[in-house]
Protein backbone atom coordinates (compact mmCIF):
# COMPACT_ATOMS: atom_id res chain seq x y z
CA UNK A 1 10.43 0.33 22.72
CA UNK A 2 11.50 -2.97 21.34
CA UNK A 3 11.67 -2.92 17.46
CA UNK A 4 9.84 -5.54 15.31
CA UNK A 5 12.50 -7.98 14.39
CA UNK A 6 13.73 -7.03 10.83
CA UNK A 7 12.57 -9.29 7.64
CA UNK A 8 15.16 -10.71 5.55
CA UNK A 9 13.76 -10.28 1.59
CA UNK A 10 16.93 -10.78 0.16
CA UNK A 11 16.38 -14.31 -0.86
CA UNK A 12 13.30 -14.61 -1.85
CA UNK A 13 12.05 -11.25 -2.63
CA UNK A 14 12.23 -11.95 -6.77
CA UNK A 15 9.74 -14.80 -5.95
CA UNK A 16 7.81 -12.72 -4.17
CA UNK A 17 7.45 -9.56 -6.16
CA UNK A 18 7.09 -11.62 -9.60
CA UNK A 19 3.94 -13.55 -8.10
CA UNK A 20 2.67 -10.83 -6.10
CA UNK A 21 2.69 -8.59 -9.72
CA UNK A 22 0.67 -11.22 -11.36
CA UNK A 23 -2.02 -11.62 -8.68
CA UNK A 24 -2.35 -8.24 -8.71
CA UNK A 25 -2.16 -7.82 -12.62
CA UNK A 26 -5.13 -10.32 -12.19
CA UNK A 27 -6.93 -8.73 -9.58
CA UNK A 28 -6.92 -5.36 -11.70
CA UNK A 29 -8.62 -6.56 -14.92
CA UNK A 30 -10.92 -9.08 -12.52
CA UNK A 31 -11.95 -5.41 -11.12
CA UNK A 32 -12.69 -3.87 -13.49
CA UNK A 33 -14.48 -6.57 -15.83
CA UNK A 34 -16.51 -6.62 -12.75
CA UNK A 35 -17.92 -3.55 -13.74
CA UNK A 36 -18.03 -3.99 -17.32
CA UNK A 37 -15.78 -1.36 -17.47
CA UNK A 38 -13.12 -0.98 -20.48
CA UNK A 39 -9.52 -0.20 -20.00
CA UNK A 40 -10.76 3.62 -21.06
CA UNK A 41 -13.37 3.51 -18.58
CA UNK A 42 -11.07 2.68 -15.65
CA UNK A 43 -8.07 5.37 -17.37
CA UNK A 44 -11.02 7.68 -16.87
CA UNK A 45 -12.00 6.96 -12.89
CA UNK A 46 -8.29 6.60 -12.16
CA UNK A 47 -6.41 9.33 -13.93
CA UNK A 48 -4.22 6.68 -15.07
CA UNK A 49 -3.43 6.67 -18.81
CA UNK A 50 -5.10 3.91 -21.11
CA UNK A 51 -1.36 2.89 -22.08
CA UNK A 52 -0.76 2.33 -18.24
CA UNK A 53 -3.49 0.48 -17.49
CA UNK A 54 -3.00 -1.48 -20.48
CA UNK A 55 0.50 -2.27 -19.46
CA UNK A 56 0.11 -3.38 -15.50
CA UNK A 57 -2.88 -5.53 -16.52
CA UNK A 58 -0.35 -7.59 -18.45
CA UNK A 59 2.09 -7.42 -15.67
CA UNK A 60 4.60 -5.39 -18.32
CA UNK A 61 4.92 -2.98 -15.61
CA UNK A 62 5.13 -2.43 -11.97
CA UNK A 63 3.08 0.36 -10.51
CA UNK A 64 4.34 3.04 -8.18
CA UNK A 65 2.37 3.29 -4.61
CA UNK A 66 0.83 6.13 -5.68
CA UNK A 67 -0.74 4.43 -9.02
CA UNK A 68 -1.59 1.43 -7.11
CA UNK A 69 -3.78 4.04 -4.80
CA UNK A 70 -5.59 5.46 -7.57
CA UNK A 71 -6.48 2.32 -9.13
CA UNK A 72 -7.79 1.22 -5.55
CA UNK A 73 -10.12 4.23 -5.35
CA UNK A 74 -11.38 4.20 -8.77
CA UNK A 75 -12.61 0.76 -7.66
CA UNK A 76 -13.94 2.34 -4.54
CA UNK A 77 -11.62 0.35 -2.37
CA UNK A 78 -8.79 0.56 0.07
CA UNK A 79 -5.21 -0.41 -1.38
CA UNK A 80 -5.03 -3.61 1.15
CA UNK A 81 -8.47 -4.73 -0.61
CA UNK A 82 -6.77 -4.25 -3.89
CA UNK A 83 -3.77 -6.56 -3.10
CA UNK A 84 -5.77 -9.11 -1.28
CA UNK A 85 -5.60 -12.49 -2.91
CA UNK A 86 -8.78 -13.37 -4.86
CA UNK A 87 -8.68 -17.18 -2.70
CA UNK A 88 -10.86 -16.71 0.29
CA UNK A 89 -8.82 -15.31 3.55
CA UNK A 90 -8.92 -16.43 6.88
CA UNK A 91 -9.38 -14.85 9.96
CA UNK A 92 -5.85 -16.15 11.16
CA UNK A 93 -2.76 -14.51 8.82
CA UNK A 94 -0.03 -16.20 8.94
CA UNK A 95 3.55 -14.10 8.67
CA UNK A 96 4.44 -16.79 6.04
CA UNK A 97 1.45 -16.17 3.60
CA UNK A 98 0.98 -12.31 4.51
CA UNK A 99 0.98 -10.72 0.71
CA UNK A 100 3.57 -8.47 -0.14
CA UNK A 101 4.54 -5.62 -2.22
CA UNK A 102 7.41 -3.32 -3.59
CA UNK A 103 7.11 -0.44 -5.02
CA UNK A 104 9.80 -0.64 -8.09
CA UNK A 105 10.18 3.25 -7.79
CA UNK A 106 11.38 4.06 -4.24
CA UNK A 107 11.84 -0.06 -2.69
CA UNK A 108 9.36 0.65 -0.44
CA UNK A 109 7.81 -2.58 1.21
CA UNK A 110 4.40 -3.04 2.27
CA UNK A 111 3.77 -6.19 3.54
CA UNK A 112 -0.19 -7.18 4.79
CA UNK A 113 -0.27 -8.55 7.68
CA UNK A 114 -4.09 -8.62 8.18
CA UNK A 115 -6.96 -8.13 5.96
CA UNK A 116 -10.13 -9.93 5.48
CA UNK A 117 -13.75 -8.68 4.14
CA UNK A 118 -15.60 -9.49 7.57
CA UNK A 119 -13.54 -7.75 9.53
CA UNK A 120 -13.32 -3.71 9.60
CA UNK A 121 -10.29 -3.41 10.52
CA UNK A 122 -6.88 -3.07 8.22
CA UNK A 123 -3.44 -3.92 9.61
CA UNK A 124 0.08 -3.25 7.42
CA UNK A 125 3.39 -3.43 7.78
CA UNK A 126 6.01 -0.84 5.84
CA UNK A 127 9.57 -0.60 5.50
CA UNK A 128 10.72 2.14 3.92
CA UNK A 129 14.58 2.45 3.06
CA UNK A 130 17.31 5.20 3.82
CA UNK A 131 16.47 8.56 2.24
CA UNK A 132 13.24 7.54 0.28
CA UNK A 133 9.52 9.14 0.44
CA UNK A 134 6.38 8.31 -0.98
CA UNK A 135 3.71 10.24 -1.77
CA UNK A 136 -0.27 9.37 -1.36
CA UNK A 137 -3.37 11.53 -3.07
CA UNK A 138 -6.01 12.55 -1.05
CA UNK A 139 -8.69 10.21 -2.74
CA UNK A 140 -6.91 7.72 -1.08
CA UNK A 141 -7.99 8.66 2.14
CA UNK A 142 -11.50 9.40 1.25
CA UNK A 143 -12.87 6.18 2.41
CA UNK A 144 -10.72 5.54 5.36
CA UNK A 145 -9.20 6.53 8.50
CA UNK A 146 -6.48 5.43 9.91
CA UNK A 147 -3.06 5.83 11.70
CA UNK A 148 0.62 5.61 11.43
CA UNK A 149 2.61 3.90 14.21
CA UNK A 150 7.01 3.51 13.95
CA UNK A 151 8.83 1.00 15.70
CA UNK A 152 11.92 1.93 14.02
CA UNK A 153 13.72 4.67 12.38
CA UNK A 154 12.20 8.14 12.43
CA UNK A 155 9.55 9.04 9.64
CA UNK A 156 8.59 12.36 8.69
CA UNK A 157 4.78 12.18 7.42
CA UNK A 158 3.46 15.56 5.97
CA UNK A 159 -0.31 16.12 5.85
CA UNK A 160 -2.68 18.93 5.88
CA UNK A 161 0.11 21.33 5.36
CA UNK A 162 1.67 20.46 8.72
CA UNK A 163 5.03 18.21 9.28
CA UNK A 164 5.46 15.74 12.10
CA UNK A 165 8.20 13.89 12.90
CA UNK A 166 7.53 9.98 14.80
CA UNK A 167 10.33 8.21 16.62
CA UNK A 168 9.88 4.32 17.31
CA UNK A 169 6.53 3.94 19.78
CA UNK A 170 5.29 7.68 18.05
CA UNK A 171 1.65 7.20 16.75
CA UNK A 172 -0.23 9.46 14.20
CA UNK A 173 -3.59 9.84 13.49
CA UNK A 174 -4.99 11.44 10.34
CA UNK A 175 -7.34 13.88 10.01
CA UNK A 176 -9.54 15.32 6.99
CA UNK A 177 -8.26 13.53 3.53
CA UNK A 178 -5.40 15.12 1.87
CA UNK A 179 -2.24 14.44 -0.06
CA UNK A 180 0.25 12.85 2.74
CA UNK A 181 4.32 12.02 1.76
CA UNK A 182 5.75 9.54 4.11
CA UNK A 183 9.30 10.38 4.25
CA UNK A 184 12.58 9.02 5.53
CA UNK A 185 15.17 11.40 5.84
CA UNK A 186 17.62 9.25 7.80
CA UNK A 187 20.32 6.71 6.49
CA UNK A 188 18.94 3.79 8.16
CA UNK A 189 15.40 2.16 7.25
CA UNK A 190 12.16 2.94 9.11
CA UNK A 191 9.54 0.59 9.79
CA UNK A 192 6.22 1.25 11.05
CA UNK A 193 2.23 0.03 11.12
CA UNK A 194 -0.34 1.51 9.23
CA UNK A 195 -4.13 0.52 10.72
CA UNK A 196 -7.18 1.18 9.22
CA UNK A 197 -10.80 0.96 8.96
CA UNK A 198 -13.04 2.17 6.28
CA UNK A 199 -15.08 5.20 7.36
């Protein structure tokens, strides 16, 4: 199977991580204001410390994957409708203005390549480097169902107490919620889909 043609961040990734921090810094407190909650309140739903929340709402820090997840469920939605842009979306996503995301931790780069709140289903794009995993709670998956699909490198994802390994064109589907770790053994990059719909 022919890989996705790799995307050079190299350039323009500092651009793209600074803005993308403050949107979502913005969407955060725009969530939870929403529901007149305080920055205890949402420390409380999320499991996140006050201090944390405190901190990423003012863009001070960059949240891990997994934080970024737990913030998206205490809101009751999925981690694409946590990045999306507040601006209305349109059916058609261009690559050009598809939102993304690195997690400061592990460089881990999601990139959303389709998301919009009329349609049900969730498409996104992940590249994650040489010898790096990331690990997702169950209440993540609580909401959602989805799949994992590689088109380059091998991943390891471990869920439900079993291990599979996926080779490019290799396509996963998850079952009961649970903590999954997406994991790349290898020294070269992986890169696979992740497609969802909310249950």
């Amino acid at each position: 199977m022919e890989n996705l043609p790799e995307i050079h961040y190299k350039s323009h990734m500092t651009l793209i991580v600074d803005e993308a921090e403050l949107q979502l810094a913005r969407r955060i407190m725009q969530e939870r204001r929403a529901r007149q909650w305080s920055q205890a309140d949402l420390a409380r739903h999320s499991g996140i410390s006050k201090a944390a929340v405190s901190r990423i709402e003012r863009a001070e820090m960059s949240p891990t994957a997994s934080t970024l997840v737990r913030l998206a469920s205490a809101f009751d939605l999925t981690l694409a409708g946590l990045l999306l842009r507040a601006e209305g979306q349109d059916l058609l996503s261009r690559e050009a203005d598809q939102p993304r995301w690195q997690d400061p931790g592990t460089g881990y780069v999601r990139q959303q390549v389709f998301a919009h709140p009329a349609h049900p289903l969730e498409v996104v794009r992940v590249i994650l480097p040489a010898r790096q995993r990331v690990t997702l709670p169950a209440a993540s998956y609580e909401h959602i169902r989805q799949l994992v699909w590689v088109h380059g490198g091998t991943l390891t994802v471990q869920e439900g107490g079993a291990s599979h390994t996926l080779s490019p064109g290799d396509c996963l589907g998850f079952g009961a919620p649970g903590d999954v770790t997406f994991a790349n053994d290898t020294d070269q990059s992986c890169q696979y889909a992740v497609l969802l719909t909310r249950r």
